[in-house]
N, C-alpha and C. Protein backbone atom coordinates (compact mmCIF):
# COMPACT_ATOMS: atom_id res chain seq x y z
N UNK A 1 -6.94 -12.26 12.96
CA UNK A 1 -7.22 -10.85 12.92
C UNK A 1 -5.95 -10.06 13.17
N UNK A 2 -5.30 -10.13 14.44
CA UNK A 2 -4.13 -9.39 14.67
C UNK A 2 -2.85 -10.17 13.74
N UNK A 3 -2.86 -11.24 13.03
CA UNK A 3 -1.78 -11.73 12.33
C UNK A 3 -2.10 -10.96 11.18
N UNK A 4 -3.44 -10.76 10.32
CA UNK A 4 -3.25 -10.12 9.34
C UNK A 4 -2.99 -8.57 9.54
N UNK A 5 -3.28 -8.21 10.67
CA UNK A 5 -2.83 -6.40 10.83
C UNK A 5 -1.14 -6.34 10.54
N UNK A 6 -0.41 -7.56 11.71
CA UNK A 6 1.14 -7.66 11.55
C UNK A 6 1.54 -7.99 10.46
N UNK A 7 1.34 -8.26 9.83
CA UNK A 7 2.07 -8.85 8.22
C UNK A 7 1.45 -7.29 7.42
N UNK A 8 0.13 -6.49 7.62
CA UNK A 8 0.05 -5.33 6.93
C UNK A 8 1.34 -4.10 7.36
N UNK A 9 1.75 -4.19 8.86
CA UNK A 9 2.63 -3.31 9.32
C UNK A 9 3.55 -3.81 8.59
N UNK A 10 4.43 -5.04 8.29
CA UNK A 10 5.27 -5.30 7.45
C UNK A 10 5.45 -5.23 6.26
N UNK A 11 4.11 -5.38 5.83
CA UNK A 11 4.23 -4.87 4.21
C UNK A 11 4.49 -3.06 4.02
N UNK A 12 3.73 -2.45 4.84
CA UNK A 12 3.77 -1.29 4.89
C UNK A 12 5.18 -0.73 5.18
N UNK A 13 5.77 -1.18 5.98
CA UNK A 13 7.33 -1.25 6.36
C UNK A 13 8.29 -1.22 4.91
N UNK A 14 7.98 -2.28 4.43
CA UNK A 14 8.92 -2.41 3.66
C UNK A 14 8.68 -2.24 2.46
N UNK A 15 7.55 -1.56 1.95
CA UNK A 15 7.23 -0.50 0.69
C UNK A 15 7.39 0.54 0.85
N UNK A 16 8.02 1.03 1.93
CA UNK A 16 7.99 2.70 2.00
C UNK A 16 9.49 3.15 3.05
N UNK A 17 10.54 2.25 2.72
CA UNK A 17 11.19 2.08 4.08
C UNK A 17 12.51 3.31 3.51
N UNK A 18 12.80 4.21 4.77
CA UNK A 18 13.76 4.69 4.90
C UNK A 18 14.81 4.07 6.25
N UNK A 19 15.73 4.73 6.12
CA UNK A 19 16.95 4.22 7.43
C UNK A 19 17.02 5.54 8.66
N UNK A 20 16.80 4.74 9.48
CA UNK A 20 17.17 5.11 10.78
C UNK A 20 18.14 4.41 11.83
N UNK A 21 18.72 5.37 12.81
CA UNK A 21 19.48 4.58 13.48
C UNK A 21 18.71 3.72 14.53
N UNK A 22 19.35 2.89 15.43
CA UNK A 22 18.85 2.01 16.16
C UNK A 22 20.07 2.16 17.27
N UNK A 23 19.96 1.80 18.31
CA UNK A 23 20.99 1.65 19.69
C UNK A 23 22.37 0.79 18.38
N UNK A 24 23.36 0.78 19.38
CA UNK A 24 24.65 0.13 18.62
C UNK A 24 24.18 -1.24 19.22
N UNK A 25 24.77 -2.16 18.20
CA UNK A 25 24.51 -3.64 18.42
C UNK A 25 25.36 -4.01 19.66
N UNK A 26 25.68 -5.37 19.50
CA UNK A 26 26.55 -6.39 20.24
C UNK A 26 28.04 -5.90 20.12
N UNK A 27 28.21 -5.51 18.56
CA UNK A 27 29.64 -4.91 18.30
C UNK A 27 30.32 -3.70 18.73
N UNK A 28 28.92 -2.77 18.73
CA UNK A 28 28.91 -1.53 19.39
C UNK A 28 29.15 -0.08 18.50
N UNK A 29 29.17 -0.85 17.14
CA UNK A 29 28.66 -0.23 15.85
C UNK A 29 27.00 -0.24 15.96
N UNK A 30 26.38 1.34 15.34
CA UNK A 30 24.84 1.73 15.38
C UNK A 30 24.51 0.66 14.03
N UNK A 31 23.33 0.37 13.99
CA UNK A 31 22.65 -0.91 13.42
C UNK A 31 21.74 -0.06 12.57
N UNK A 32 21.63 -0.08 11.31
CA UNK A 32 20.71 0.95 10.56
C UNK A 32 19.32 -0.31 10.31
N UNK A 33 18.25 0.10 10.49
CA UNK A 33 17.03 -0.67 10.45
C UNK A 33 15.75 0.15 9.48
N UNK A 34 14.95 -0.45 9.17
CA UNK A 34 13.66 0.48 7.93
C UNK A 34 13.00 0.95 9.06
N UNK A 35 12.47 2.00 9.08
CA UNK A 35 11.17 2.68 9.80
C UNK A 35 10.76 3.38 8.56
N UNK A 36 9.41 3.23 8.56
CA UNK A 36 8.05 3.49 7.49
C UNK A 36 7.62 5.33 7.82
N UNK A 37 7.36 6.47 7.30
CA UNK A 37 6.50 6.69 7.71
C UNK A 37 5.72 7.14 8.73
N UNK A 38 4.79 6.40 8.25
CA UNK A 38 3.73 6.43 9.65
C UNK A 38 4.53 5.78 10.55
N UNK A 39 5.43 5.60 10.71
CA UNK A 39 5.52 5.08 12.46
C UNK A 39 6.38 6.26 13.13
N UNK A 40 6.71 7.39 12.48
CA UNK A 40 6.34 8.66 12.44
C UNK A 40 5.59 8.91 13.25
N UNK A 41 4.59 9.00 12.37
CA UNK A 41 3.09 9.96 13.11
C UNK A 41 2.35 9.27 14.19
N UNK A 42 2.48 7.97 14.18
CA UNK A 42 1.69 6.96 15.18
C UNK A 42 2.53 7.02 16.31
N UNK A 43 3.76 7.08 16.50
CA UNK A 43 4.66 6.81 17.57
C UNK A 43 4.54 8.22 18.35
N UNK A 44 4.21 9.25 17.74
CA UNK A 44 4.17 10.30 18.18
C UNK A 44 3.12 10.60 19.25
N UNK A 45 2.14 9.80 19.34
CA UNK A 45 0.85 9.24 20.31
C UNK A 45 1.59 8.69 21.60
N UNK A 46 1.43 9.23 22.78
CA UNK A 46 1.48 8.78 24.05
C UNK A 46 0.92 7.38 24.64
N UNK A 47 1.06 6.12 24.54
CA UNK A 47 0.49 5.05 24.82
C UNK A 47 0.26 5.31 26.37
N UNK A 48 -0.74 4.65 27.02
CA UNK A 48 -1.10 4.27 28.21
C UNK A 48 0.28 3.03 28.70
N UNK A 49 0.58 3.21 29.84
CA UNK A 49 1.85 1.64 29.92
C UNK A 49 1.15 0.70 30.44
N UNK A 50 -0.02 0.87 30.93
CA UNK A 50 -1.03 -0.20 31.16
C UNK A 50 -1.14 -1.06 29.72
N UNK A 51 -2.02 0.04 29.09
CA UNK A 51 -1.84 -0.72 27.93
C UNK A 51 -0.99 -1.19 26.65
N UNK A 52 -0.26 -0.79 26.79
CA UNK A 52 0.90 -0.87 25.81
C UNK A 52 1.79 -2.18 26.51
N UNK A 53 1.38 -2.50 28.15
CA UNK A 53 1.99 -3.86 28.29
C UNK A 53 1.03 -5.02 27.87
N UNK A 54 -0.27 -4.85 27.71
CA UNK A 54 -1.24 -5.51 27.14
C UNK A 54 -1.18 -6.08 25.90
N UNK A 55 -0.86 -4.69 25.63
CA UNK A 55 -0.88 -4.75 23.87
C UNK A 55 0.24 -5.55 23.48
N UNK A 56 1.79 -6.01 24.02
CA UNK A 56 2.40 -6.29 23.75
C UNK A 56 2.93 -8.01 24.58
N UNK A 57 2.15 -8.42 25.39
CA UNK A 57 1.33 -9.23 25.86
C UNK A 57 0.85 -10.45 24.61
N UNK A 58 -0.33 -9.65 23.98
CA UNK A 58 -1.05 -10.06 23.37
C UNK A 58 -0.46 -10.51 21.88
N UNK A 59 0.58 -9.38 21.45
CA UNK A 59 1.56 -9.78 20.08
C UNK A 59 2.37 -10.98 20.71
N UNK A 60 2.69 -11.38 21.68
CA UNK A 60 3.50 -12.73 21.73
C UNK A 60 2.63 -13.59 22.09
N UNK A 61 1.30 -13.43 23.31
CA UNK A 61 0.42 -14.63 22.74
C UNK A 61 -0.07 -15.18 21.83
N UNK A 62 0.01 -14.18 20.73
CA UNK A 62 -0.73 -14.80 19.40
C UNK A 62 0.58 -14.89 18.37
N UNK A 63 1.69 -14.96 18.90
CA UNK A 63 2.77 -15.40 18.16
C UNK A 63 3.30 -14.45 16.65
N UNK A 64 3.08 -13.22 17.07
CA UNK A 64 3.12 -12.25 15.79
C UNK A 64 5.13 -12.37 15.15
N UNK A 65 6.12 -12.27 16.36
CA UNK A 65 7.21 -12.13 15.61
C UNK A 65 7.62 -13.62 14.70
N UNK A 66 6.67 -14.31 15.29
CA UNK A 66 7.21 -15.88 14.18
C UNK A 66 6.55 -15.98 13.34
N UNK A 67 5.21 -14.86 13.35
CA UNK A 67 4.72 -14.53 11.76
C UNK A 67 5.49 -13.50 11.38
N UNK A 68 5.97 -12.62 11.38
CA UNK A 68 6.77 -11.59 11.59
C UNK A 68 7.85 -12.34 10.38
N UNK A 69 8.63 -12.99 11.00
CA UNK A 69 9.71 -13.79 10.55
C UNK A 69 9.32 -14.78 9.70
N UNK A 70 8.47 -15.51 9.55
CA UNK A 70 8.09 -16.25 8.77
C UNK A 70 7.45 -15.29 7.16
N UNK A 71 6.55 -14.28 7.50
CA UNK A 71 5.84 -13.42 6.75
C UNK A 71 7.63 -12.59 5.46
N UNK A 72 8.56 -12.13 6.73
CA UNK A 72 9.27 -12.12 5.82
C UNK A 72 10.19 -13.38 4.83
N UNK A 73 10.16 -14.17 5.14
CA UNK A 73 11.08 -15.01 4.52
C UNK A 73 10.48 -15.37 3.30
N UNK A 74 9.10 -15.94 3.70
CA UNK A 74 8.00 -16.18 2.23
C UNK A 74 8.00 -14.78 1.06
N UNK A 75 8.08 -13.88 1.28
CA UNK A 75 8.00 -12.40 1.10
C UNK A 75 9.39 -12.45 0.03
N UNK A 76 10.87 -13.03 0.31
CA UNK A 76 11.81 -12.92 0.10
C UNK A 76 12.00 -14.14 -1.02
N UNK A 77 11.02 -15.01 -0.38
CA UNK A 77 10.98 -16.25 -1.98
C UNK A 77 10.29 -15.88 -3.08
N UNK A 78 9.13 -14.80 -2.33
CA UNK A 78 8.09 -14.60 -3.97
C UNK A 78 9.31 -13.31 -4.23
N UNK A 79 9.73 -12.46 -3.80
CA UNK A 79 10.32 -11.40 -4.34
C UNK A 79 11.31 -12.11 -4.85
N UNK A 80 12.03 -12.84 -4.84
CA UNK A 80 13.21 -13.04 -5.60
C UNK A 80 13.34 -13.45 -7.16
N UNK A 81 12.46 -14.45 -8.14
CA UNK A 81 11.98 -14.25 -8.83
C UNK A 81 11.28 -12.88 -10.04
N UNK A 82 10.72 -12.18 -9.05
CA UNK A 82 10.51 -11.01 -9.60
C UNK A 82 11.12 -10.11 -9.83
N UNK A 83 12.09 -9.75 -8.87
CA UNK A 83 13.33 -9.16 -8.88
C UNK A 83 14.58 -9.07 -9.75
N UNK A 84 14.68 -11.05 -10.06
CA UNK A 84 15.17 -11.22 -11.22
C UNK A 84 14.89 -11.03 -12.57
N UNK A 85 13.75 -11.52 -12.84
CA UNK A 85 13.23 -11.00 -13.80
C UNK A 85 13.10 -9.57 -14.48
N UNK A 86 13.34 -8.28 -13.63
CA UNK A 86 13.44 -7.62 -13.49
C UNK A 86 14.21 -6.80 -13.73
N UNK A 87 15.70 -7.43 -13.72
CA UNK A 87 16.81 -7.13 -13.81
C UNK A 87 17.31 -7.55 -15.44
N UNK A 88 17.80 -6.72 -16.37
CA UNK A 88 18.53 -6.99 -17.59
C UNK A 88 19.67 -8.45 -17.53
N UNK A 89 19.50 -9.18 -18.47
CA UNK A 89 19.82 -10.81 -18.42
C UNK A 89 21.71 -10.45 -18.59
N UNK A 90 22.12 -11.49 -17.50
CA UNK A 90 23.65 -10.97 -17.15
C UNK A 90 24.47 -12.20 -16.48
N UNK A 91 24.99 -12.28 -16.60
CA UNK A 91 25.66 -13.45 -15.38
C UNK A 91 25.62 -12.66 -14.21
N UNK A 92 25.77 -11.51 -13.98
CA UNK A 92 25.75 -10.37 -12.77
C UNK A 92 24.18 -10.71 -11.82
N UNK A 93 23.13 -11.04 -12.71
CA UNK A 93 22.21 -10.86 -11.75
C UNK A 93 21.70 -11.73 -10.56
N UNK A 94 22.41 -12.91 -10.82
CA UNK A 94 22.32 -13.59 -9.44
C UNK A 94 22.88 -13.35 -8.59
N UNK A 95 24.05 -13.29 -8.67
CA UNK A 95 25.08 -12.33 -7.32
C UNK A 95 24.47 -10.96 -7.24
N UNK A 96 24.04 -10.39 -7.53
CA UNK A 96 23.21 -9.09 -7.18
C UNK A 96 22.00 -9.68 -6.46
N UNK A 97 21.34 -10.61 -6.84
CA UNK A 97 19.93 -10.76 -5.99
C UNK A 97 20.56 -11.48 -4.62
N UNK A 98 21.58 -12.19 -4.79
CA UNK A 98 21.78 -12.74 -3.48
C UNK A 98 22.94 -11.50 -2.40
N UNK A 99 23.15 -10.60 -2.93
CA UNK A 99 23.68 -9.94 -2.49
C UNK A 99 22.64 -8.88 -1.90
N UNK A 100 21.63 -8.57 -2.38
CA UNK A 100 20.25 -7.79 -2.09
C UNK A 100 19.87 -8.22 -0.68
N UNK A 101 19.57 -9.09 -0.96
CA UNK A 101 18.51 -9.87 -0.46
C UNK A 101 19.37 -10.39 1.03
N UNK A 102 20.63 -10.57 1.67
CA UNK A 102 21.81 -10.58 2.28
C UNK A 102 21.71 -9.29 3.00
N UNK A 103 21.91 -8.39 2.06
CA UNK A 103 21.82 -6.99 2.81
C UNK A 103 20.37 -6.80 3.20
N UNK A 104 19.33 -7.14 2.74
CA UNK A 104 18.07 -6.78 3.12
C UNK A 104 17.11 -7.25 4.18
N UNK A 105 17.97 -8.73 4.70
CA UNK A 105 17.42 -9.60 5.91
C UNK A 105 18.69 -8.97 6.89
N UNK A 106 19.80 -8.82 6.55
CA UNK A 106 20.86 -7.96 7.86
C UNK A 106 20.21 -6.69 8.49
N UNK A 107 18.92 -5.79 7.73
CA UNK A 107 18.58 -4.20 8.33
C UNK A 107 17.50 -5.11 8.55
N UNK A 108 16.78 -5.94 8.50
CA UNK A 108 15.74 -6.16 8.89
C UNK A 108 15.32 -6.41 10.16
N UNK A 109 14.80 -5.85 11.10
CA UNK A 109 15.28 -5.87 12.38
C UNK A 109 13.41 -5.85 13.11
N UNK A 110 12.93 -7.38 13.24
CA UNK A 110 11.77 -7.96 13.93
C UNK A 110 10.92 -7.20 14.76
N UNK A 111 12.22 -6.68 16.01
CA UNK A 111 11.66 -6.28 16.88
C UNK A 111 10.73 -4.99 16.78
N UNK A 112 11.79 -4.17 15.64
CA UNK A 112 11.16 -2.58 15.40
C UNK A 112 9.55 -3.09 14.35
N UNK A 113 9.33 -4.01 14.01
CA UNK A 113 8.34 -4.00 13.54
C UNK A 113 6.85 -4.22 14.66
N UNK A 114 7.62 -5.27 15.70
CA UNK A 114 6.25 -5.36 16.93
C UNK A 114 6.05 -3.52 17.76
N UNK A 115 7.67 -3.00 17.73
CA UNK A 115 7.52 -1.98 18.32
C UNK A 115 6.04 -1.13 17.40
N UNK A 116 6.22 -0.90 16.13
CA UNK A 116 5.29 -0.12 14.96
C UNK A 116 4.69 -0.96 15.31
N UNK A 117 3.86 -2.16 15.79
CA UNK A 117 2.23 -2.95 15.96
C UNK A 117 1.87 -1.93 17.33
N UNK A 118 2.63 -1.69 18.11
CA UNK A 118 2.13 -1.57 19.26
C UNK A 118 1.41 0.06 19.00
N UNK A 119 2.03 1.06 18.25
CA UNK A 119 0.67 2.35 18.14
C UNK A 119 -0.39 1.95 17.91
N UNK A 120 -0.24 1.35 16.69
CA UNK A 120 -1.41 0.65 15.82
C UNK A 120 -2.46 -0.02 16.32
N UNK A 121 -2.36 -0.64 17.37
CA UNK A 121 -3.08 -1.83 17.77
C UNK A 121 -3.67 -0.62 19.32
N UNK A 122 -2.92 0.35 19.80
CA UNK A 122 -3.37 1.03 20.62
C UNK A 122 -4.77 2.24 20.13
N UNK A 123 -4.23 2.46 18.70
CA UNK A 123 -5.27 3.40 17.74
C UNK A 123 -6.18 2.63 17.51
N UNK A 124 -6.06 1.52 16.99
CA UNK A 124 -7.12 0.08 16.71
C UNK A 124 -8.58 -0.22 17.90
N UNK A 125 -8.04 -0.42 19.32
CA UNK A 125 -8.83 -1.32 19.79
C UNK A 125 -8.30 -0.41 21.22
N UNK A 126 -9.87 -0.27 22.39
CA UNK A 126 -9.35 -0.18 23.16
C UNK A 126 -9.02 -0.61 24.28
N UNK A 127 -8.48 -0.22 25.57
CA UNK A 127 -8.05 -1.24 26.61
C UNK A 127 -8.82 -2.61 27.12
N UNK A 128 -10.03 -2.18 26.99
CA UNK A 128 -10.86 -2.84 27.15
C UNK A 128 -10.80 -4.25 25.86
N UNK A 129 -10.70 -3.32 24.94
CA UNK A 129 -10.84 -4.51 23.85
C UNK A 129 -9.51 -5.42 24.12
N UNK A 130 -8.39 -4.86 24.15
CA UNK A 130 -7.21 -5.53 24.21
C UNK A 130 -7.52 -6.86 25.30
N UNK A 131 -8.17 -6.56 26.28
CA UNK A 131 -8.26 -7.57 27.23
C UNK A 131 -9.01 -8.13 27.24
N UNK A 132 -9.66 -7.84 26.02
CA UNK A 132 -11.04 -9.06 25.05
C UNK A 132 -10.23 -10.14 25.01
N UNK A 133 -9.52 -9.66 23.99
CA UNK A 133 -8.72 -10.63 23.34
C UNK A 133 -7.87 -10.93 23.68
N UNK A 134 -6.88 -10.46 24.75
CA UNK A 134 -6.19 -11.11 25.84
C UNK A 134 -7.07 -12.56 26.62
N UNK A 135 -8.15 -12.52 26.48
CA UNK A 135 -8.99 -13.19 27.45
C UNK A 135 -9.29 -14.32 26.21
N UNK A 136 -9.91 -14.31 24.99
CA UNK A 136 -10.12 -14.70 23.99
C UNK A 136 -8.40 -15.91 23.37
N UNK A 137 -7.74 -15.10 23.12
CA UNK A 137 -6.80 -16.18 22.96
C UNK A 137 -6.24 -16.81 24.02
N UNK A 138 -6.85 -16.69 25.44
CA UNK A 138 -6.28 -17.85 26.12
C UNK A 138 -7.11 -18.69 26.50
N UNK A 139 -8.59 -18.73 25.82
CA UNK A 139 -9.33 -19.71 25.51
C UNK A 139 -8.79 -21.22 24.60
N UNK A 140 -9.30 -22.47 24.72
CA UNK A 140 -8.85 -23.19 23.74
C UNK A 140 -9.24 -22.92 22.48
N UNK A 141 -10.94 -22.28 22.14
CA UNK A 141 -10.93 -21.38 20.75
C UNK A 141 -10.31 -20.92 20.13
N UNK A 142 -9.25 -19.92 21.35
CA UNK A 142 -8.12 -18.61 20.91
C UNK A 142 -6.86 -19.28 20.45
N UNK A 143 -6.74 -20.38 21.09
CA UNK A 143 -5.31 -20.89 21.06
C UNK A 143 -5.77 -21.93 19.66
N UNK A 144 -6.94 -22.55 19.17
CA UNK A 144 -6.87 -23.17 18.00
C UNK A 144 -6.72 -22.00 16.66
N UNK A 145 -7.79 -21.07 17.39
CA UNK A 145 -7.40 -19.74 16.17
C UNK A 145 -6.22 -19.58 15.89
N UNK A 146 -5.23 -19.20 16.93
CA UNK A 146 -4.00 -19.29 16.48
C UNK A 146 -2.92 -20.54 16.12
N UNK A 147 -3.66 -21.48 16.00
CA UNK A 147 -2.71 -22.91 15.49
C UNK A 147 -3.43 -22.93 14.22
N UNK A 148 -4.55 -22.40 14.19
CA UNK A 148 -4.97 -22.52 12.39
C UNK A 148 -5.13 -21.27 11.47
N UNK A 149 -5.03 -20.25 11.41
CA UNK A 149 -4.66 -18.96 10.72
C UNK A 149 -3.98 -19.55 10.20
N UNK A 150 -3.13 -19.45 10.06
CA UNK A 150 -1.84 -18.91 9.03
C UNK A 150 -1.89 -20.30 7.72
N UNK A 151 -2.35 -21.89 8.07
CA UNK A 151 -2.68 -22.58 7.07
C UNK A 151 -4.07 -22.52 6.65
N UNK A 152 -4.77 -21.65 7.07
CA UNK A 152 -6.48 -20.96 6.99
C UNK A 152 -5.63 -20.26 5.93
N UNK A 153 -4.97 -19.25 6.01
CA UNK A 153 -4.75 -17.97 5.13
C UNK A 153 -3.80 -18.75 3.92
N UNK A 154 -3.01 -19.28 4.36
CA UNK A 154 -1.99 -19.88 3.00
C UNK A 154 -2.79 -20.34 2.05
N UNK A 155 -4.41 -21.44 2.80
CA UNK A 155 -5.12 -21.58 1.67
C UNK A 155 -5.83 -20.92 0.52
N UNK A 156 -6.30 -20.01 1.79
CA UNK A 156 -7.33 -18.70 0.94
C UNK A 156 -6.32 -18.54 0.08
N UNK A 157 -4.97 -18.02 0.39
CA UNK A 157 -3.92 -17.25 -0.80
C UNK A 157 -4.21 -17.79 -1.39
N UNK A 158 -3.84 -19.70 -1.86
CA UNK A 158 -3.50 -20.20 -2.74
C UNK A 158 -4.90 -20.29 -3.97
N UNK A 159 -5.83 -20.70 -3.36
CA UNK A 159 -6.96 -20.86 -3.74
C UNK A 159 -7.36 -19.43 -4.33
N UNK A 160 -7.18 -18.09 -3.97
CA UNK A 160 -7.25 -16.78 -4.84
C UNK A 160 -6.61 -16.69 -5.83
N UNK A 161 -5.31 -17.16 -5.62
CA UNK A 161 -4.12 -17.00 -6.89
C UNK A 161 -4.88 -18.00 -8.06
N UNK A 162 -5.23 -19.60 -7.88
CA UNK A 162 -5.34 -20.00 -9.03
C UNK A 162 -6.87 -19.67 -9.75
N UNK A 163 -7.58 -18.96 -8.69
CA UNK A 163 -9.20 -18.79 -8.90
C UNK A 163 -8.85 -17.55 -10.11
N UNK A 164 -7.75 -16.81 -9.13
CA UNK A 164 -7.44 -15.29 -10.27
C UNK A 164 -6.68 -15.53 -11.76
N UNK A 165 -5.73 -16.70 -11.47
CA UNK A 165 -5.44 -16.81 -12.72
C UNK A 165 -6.01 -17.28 -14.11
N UNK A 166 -7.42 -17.92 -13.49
CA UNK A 166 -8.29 -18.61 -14.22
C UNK A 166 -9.03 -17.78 -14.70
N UNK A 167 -9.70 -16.92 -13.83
CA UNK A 167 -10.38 -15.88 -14.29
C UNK A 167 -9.63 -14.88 -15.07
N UNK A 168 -8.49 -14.07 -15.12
CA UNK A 168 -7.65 -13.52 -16.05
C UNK A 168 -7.62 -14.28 -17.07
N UNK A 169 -7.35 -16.08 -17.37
CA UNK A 169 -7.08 -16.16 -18.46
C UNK A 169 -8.19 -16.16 -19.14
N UNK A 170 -9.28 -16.59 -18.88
CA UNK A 170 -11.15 -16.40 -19.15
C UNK A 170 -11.27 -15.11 -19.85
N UNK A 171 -11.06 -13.91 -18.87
CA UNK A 171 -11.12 -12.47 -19.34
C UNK A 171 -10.28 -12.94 -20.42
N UNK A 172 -9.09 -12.86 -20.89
CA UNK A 172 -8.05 -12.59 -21.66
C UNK A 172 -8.78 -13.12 -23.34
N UNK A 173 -9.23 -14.68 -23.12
CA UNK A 173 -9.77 -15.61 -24.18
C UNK A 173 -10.91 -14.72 -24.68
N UNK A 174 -11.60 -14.22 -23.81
CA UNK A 174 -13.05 -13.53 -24.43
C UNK A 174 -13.05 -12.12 -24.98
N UNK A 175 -12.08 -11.57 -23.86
CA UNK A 175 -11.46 -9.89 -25.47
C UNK A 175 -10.88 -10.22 -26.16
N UNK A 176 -9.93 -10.88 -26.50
CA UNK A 176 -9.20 -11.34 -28.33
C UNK A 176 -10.38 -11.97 -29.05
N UNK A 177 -11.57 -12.83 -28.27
CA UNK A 177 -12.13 -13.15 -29.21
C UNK A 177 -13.56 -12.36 -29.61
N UNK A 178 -13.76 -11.05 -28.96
CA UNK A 178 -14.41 -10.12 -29.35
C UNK A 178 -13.79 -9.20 -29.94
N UNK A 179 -12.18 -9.20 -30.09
CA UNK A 179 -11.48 -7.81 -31.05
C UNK A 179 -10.61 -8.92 -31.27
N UNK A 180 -10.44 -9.52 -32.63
CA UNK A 180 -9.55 -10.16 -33.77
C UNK A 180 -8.74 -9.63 -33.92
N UNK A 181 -9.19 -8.28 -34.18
CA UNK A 181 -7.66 -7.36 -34.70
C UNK A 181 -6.69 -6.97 -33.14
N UNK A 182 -7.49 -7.53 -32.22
CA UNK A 182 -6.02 -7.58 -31.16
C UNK A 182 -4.71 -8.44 -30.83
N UNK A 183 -5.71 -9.78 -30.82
CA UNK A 183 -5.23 -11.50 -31.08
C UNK A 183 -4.22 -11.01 -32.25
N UNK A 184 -4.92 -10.40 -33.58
CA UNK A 184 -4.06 -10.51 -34.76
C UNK A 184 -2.51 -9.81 -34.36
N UNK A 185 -2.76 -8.41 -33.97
CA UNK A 185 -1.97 -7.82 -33.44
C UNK A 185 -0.92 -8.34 -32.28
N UNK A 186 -1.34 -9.20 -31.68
CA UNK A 186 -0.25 -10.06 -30.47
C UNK A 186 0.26 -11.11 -31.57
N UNK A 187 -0.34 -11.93 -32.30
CA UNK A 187 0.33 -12.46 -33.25
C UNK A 187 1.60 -12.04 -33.82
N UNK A 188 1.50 -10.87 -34.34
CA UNK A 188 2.17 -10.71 -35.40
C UNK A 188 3.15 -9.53 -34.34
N UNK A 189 2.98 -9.38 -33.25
CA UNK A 189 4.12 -8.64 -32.44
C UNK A 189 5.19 -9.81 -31.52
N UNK A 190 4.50 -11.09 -31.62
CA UNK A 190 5.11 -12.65 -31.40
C UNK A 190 6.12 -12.48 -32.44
N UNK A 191 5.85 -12.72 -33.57
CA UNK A 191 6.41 -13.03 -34.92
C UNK A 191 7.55 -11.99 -34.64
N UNK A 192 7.85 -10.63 -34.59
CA UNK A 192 8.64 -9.24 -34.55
C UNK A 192 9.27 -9.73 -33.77
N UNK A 193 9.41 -10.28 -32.49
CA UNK A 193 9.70 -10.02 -31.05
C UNK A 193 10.57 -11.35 -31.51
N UNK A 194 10.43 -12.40 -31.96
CA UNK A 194 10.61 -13.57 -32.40
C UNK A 194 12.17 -13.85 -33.23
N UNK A 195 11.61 -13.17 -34.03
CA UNK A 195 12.64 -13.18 -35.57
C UNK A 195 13.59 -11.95 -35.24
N UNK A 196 13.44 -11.09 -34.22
CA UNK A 196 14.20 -10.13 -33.64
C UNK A 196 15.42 -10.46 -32.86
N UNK A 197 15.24 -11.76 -31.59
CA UNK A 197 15.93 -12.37 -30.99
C UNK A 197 16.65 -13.28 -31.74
N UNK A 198 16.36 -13.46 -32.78
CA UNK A 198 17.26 -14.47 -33.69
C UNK A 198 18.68 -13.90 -33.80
């Protein structure tokens, strides 16, 4: 439950990300990092420090920054592909994706993402609840929940992706073969597209 909220703050993060500063690092140069948004308007909410130590408690009992970190890296294998593809065919575009993608795990910065769980999860659920589930994952239930999520969910993914691709290609077979003149039409834009690249 709270792993799929953290991987939504991350997606949300990083579809909508502008730059902000952050404290200066180790070097003592300021560290530019994505903030979304809403973490804007949510941060702008006064947390309880009762609960907001709860709340943050509870993101490392249930192991959110090593989904966190893990959520991005997988994130960075399916994007890369697409990305390329994406890009006009070059000898340039691999050194551009690895150059992206270099710069894009350097601003990526873990922590500011548990910081954005912690409004969220305060707007979400309240003190009371937090110490549900404070209480809940330190059950052996809680603690198998969290040793089996994430290969629970990899399955569902996987098992949606090929269920969806099956069904798309199903859909796909049964409108060409209720409109001919579409099939005909992909045909003969094969053939164009074809004898074009020649």
């Amino acid at each position: 439950m709270n792993r799929r909220l953290a991987l939504i703050v991350l997606l949300a993060a990083c579809a909508a990300p502008v730059q902000a500063q952050s404290p200066a690092g180790a070097g003592g140069s300021p560290q530019l990092r994505t903030a979304a948004p809403q973490e804007l308007a949510v941060s702008a909410t006064k947390i309880d420090p009762g609960k907001e130590v709860d709340i943050r408690r509870l993101l490392e009992l249930v192991g959110t920054k090593a989904l966190i970190t893990q959520s991005l890296g997988s994130m960075s294998t399916s994007m890369r592909p697409v990305l390329t593809s994406s890009l006009p065919p070059g000898d340039y575009r691999d050194k551009l994706v690895d150059l992206f993608f270099a710069k894009f795990n350097a601003k990526v910065d873990v922590q500011h993402f548990l910081d954005m769980a912690v409004p969220i999860y305060d707007k979400s659920f309240s003190h009371d609840e937090i110490r549900g589930l404070l209480q809940f994952y330190q059950t052996p239930l809680g603690q198998k929940t969290i040793t089996v999520l994430p290969s629970l969910s990899a399955a569902l993914q996987q098992e949606g992706r090929k269920w969806g691709e099956q069904m798309g290609r199903q859909c796909m077979l049964e409108v060409l073969a209720e409109h001919p003149d579409l099939a005909e039409a992909i045909t003969e834009a094969q053939k164009t597209s074809h004898s074009a690249s020649r």
